[in-house]
C-alpha atoms as a PDB file:
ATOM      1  CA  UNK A   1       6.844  -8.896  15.693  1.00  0.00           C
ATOM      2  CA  UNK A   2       3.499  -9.340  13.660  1.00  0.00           C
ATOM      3  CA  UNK A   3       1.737 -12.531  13.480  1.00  0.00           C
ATOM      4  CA  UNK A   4       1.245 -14.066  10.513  1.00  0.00           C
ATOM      5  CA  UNK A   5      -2.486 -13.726  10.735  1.00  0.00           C
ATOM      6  CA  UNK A   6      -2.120  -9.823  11.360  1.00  0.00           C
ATOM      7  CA  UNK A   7       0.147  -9.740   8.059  1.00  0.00           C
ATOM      8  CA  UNK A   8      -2.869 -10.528   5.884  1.00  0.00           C
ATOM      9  CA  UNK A   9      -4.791  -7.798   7.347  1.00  0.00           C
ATOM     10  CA  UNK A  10      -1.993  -5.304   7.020  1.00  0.00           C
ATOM     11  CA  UNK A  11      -0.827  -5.955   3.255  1.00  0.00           C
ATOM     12  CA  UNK A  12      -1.513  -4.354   0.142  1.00  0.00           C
ATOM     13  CA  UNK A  13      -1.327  -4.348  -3.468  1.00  0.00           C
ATOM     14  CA  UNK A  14      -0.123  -2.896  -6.530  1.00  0.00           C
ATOM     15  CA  UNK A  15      -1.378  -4.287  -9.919  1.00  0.00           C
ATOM     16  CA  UNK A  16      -2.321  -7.996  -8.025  1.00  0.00           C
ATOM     17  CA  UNK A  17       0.449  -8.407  -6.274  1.00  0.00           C
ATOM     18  CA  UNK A  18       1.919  -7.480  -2.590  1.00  0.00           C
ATOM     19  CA  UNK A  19       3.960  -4.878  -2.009  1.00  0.00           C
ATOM     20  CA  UNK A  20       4.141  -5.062   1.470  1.00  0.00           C
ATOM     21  CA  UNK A  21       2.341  -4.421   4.906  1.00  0.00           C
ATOM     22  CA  UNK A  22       1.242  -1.144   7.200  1.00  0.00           C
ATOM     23  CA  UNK A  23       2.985  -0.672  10.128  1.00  0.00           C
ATOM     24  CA  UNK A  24       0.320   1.595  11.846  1.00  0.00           C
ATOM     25  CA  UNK A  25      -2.107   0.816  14.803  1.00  0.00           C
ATOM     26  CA  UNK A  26      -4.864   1.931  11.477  1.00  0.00           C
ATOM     27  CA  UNK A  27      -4.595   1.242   7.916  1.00  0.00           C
ATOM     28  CA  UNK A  28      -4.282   4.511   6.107  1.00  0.00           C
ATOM     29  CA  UNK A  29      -7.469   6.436   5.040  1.00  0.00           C
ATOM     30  CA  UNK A  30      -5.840   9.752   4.480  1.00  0.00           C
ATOM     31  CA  UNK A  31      -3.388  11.487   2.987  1.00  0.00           C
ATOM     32  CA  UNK A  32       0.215  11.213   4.918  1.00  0.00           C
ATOM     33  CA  UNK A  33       3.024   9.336   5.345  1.00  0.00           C
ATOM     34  CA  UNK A  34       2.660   5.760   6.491  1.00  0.00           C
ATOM     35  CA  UNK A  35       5.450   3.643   7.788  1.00  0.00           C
ATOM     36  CA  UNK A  36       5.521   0.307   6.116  1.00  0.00           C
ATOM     37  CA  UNK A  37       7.900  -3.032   5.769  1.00  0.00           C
ATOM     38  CA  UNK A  38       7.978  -4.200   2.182  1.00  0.00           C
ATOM     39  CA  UNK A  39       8.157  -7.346   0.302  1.00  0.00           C
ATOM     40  CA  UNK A  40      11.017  -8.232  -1.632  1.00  0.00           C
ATOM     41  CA  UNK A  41       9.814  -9.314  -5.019  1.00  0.00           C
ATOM     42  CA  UNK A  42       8.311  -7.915  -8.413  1.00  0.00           C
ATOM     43  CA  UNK A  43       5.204  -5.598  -7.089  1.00  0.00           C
ATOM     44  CA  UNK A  44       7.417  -4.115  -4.860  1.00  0.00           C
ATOM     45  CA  UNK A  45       9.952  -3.270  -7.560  1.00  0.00           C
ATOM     46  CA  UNK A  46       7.408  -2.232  -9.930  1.00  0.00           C
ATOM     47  CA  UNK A  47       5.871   0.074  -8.102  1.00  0.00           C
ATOM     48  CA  UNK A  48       9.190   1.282  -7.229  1.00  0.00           C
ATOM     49  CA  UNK A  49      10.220   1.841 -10.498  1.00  0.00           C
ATOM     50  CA  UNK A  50       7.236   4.093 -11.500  1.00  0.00           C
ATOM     51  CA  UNK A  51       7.907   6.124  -7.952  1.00  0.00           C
ATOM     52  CA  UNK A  52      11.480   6.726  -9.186  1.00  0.00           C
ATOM     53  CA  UNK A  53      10.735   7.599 -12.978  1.00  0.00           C
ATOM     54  CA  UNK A  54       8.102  10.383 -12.188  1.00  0.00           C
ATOM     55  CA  UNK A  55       4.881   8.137 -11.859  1.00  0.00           C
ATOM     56  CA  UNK A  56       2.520   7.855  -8.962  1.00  0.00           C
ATOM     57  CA  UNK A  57       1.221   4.037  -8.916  1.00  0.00           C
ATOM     58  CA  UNK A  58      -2.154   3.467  -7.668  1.00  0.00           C
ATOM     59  CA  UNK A  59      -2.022   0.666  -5.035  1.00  0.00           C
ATOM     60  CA  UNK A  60      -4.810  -0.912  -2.726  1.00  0.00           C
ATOM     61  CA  UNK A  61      -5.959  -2.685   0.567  1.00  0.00           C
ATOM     62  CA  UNK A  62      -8.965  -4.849   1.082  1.00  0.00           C
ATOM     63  CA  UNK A  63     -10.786  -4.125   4.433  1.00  0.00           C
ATOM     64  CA  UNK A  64     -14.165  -5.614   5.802  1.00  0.00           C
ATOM     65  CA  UNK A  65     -15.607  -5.624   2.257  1.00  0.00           C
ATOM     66  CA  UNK A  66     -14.058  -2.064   0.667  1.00  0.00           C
ATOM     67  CA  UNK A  67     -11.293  -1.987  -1.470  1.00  0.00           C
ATOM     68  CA  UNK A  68      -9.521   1.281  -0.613  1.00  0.00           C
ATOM     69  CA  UNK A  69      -6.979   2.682  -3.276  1.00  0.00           C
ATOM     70  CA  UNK A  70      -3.970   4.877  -3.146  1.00  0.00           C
ATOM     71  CA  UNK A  71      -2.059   7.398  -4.944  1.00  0.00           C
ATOM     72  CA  UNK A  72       1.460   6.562  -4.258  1.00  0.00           C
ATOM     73  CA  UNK A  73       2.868  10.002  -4.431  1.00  0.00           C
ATOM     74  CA  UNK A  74       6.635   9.713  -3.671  1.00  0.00           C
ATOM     75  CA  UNK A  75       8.815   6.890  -1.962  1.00  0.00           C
ATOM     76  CA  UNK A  76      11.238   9.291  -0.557  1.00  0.00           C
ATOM     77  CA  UNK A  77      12.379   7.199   2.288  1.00  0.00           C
ATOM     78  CA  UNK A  78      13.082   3.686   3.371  1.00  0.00           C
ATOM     79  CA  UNK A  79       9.949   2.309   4.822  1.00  0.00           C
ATOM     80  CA  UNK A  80       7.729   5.021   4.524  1.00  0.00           C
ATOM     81  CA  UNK A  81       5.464   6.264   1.458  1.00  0.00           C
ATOM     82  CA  UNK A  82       4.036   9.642   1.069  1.00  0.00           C
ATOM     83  CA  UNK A  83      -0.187   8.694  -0.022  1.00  0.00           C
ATOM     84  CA  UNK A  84      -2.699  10.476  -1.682  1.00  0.00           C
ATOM     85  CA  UNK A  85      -5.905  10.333  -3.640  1.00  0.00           C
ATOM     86  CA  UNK A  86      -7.639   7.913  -1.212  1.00  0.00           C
ATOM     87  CA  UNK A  87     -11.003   5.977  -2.789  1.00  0.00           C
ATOM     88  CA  UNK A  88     -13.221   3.658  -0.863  1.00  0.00           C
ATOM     89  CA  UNK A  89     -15.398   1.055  -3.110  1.00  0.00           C
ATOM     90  CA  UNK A  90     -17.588  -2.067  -1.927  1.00  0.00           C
ATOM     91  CA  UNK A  91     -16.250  -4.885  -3.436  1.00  0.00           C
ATOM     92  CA  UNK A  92     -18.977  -6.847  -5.591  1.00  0.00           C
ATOM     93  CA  UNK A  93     -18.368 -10.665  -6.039  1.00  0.00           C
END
């Protein structure tokens, strides 16, 4: 089980909201497929949506000051997400 602490670190976002968490030892920097437990509510059907109608939503994590973005690509399986397109950026306040 994941602590509730570790859940914050793991989570990430599609247009503001969270879609869910990474179930990896490493948040993902490349392209792959990444295990991953989702959130039941709107992000997560959102981005769901688009997956299933043909688009590839761009989602994101926040790590030690860089917001790293993501090409979802296809959502093929239950719990696991095929990513692409990976951008770092330092986040400015």
């Amino acid at each position: 089980m994941i602590e509730e602490h570790d859940r914050k670190h793991r989570e990430f976002y599609f247009n503001g909201g969270p879609v869910g968490i990474f179930l990896g030892s490493e948040m993902p920097l490349t392209p792959g497929r990444y295990k991953y437990e989702l959130y039941r509510g709107g992000s997560h059907y959102k981005m769901q949506v688009l997956c299933r109608t043909g688009y590839s939503p761009r989602c994101y994590y926040d790590k030690d000051g860089v917001r790293v973005s993501f090409t979802v690509q296809i959502c093929s399986e239950y719990g696991i997400l095929d990513l692409s397109d990976f951008v770092q950026m330092p986040i400015t306040t």
